[in-house]
Protein backbone atom coordinates (compact mmCIF):
# COMPACT_ATOMS: atom_id res chain seq x y z
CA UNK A 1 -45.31 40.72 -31.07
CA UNK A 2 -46.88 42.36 -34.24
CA UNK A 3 -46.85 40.59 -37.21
CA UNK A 4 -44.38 43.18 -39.29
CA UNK A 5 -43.30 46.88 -39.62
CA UNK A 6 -45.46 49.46 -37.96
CA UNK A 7 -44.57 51.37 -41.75
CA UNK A 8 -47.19 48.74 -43.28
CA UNK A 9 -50.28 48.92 -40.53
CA UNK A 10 -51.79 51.53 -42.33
CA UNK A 11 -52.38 50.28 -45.94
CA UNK A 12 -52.45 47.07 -44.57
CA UNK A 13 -56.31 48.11 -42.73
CA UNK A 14 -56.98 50.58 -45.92
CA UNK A 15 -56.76 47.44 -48.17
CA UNK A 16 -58.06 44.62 -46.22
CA UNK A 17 -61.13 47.10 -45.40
CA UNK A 18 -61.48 47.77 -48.81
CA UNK A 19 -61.27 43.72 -49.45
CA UNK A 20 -64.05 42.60 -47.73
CA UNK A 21 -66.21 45.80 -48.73
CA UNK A 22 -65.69 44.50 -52.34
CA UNK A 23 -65.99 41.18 -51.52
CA UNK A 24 -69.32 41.32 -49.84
CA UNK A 25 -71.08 44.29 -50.97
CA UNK A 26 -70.23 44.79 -54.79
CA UNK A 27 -69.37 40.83 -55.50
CA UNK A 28 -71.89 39.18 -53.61
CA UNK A 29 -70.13 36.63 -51.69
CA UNK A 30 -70.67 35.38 -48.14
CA UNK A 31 -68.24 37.13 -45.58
CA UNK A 32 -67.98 34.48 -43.27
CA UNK A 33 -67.13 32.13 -46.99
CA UNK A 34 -64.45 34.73 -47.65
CA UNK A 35 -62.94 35.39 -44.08
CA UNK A 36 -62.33 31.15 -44.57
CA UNK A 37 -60.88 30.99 -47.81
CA UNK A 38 -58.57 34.36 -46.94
CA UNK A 39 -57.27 32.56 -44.15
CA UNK A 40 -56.05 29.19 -45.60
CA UNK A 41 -55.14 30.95 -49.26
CA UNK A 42 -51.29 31.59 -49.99
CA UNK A 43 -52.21 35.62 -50.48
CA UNK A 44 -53.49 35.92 -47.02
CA UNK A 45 -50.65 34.15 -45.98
CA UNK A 46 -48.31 36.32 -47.16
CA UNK A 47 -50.46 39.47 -45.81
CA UNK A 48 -49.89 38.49 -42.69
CA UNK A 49 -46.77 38.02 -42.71
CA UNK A 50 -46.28 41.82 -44.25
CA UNK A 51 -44.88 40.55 -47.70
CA UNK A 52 -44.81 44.38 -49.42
CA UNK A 53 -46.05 42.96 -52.67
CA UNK A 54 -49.41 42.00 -50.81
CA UNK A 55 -49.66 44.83 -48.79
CA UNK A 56 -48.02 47.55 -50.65
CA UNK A 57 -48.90 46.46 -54.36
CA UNK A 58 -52.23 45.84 -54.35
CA UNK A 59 -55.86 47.65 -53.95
CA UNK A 60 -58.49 45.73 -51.59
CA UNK A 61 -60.28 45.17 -55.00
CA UNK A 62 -57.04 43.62 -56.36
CA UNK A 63 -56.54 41.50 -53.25
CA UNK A 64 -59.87 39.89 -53.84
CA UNK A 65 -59.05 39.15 -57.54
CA UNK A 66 -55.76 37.50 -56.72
CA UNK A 67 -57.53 35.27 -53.92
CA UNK A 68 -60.11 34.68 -56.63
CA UNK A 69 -57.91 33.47 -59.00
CA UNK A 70 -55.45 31.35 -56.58
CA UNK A 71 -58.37 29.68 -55.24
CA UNK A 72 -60.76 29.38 -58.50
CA UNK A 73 -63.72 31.40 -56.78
CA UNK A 74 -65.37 32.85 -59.80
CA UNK A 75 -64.34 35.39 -61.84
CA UNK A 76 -64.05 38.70 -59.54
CA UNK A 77 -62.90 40.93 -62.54
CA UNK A 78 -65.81 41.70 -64.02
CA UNK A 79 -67.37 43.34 -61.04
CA UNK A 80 -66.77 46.50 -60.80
CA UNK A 81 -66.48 48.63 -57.08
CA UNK A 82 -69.08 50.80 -56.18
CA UNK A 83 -68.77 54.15 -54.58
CA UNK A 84 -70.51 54.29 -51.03
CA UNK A 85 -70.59 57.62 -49.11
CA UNK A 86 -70.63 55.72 -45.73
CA UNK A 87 -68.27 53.13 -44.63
CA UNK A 88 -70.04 49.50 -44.40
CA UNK A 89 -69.80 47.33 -41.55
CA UNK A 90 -67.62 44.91 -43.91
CA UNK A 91 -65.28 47.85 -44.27
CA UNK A 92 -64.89 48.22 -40.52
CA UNK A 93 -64.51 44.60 -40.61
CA UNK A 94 -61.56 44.36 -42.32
CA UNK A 95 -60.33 47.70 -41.15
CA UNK A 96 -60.33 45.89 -37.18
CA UNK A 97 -59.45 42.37 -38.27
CA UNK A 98 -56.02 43.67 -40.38
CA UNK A 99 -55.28 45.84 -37.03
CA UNK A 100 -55.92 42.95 -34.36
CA UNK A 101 -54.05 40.58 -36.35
CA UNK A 102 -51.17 43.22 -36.75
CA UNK A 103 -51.33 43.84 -33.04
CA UNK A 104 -51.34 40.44 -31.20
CA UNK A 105 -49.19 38.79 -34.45
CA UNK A 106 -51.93 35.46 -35.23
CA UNK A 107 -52.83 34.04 -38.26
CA UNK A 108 -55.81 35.07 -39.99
CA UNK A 109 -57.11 31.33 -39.11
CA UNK A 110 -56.28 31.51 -35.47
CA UNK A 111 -58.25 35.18 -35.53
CA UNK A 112 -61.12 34.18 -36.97
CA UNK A 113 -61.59 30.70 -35.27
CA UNK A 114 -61.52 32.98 -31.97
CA UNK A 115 -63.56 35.95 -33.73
CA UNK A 116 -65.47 34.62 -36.97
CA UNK A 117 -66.28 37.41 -39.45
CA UNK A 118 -70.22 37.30 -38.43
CA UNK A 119 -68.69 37.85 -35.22
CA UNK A 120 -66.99 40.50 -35.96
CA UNK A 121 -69.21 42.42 -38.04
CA UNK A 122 -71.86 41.85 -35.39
CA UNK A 123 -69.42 44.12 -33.51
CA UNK A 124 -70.26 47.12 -35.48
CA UNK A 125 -72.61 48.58 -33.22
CA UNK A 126 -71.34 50.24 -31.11
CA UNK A 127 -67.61 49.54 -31.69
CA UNK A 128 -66.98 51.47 -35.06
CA UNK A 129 -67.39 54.61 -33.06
CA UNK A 130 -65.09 53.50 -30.32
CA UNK A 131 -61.34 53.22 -31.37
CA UNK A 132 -60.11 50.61 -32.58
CA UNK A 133 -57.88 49.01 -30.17
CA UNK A 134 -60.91 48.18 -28.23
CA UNK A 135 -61.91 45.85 -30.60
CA UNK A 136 -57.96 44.12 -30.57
CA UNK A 137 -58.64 44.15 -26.78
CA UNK A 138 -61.60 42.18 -27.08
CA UNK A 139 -59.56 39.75 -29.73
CA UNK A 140 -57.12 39.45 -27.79
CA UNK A 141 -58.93 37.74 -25.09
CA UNK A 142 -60.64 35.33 -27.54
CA UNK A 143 -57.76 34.20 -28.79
CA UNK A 144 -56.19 33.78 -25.35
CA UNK A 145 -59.10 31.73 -24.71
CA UNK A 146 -58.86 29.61 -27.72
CA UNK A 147 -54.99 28.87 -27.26
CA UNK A 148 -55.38 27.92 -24.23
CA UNK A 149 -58.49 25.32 -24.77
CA UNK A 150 -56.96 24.31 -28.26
CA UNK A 151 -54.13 23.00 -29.96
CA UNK A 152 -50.86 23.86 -30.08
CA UNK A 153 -49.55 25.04 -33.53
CA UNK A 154 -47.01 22.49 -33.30
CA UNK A 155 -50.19 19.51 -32.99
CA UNK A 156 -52.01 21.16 -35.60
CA UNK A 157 -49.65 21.88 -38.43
CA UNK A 158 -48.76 17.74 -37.39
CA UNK A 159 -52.10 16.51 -37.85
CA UNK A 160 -52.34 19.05 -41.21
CA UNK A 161 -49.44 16.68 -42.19
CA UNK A 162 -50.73 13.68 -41.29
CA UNK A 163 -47.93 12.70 -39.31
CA UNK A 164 -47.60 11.10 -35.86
CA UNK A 165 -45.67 12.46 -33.29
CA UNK A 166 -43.16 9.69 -33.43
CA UNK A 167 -43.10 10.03 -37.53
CA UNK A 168 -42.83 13.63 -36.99
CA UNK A 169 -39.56 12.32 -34.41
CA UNK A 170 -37.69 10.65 -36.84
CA UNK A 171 -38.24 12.80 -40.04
CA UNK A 172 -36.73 15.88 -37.93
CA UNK A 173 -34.14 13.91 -35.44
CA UNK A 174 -36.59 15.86 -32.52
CA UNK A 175 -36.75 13.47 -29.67
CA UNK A 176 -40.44 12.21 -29.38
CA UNK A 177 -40.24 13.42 -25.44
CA UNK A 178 -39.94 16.77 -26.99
CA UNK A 179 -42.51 16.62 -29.29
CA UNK A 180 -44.91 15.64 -26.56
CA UNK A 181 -44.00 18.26 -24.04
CA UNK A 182 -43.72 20.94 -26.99
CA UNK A 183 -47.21 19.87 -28.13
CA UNK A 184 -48.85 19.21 -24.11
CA UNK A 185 -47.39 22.91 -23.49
CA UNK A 186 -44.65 21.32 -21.36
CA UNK A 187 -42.21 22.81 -22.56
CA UNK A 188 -42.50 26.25 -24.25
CA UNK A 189 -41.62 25.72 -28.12
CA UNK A 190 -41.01 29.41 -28.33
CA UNK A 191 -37.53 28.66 -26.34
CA UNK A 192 -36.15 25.46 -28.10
CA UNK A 193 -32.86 26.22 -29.78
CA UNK A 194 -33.46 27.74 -33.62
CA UNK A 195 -31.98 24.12 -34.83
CA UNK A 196 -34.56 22.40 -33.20
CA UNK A 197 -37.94 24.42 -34.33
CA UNK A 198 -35.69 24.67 -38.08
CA UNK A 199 -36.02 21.06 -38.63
CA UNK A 200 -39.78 20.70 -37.41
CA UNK A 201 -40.37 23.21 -39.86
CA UNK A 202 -38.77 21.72 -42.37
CA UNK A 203 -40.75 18.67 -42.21
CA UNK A 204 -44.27 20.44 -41.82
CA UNK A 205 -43.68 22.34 -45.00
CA UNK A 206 -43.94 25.95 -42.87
CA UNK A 207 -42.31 28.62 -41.56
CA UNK A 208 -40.53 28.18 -38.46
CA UNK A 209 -42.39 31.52 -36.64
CA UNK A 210 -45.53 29.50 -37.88
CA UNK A 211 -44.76 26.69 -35.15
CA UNK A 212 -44.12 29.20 -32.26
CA UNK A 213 -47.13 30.18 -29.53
CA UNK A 214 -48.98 33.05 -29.94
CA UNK A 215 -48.25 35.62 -26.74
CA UNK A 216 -50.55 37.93 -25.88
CA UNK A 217 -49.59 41.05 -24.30
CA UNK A 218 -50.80 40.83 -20.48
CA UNK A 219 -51.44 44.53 -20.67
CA UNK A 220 -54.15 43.58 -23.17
CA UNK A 221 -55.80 41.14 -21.17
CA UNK A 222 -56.07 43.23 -18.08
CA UNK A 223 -58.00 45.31 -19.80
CA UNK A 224 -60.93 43.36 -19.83
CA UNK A 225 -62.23 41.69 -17.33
């Protein structure tokens, strides 16, 4: 399931390209040290969720300086951008990373655990010339990989909380059996009654789509081997 409205994809690549471009090449920073702090901050948050105000209302150089500020890393305005007649690997970088996480509808986090940014840009040759799907192909099977051997989000946002399962029971009137099956992928989380996930979220401080399984298109998977 993609993350929001097809209408959105195409700043969304523009400005997250742009983003780590800045970051990287006119700012200095580490992209690796960015790609970490994007994913946990509340602005990356809300770009992958598609909030328009991210997305829509702000430049990749903009981006940066709100992360900068919500996170205290340094003081971003007084660098200015650059103008590069080539596209950097940290462009294409973001350019891919907005599109995969788009396409297969993860969290930043849950992208780059499976693809860090070094990763990623280590990617450039030869992928930048290929499209760019190939890239979310390759992703897609990463993550697959990871959900399976990892976590569910359930366990981790749990653990984030410092709660125990059976703490986690009685806060959100969730049967502990549940909890352990949802959390053992016993039971599929992504079909529990809205009521059920509602009040989990509500005790984990999240959104309830934040608790439910990442599922990746088989078509995707088939596709490499």
């Amino acid at each position: 399931m993609s993350a929001y409205d097809e209408l959105y994809l195409a700043d969304a690549m523009a400005e997250l390209a742009c983003f780590f471009d800045f970051a990287v090449n006119d700012y200095g920073a580490e992209g690796s040290e960015v790609a970490e702090l994007f994913a946990m901050s509340g602005v990356g948050r809300e770009f992958g969720h598609g909030n328009p105000r991210v997305l829509g209302g702000l430049s990749g150089v903009e981006l940066f300086w709100e992360l900068s500020h919500e996170l205290g890393y340094g003081d971003a305005r007084g660098t200015e951008p650059r103008f590069r007649f080539e596209k950097t690997p940290d462009y294409w970088a973001g350019w891919v990373v907005a599109r995969a996480q788009w396409e297969l509808g993860v969290t930043f986090g849950e992208l780059f655990s499976a693809v860090p940014y070094d990763a990623v840009v280590s990617l450039y040759h030869p992928y930048h010339e290929a499209d760019e799907s190939k890239f979310v192909q390759l992703a897609a099977r990463r993550v697959e990989r990871e959900r399976l051997s990892g976590p569910t989000r359930l366990a981790a946002l749990r653990r984030e909380a410092g709660l125990s399962q059976q703490e986690l029971a009685f806060r959100s009137k969730v049967s502990l059996r549940s909890i352990q099956m949802y959390e053992q992928r016993k039971k599929d989380v992504n079909h529990a009654q809205a009521a059920t996930v509602a009040n989990l979220a509500a005790v984990l401080g999240c959104l309830m789509e934040d608790l439910l399984e990442v599922r990746i298109d088989p078509a995707l998977l088939a596709q490499i081997a």
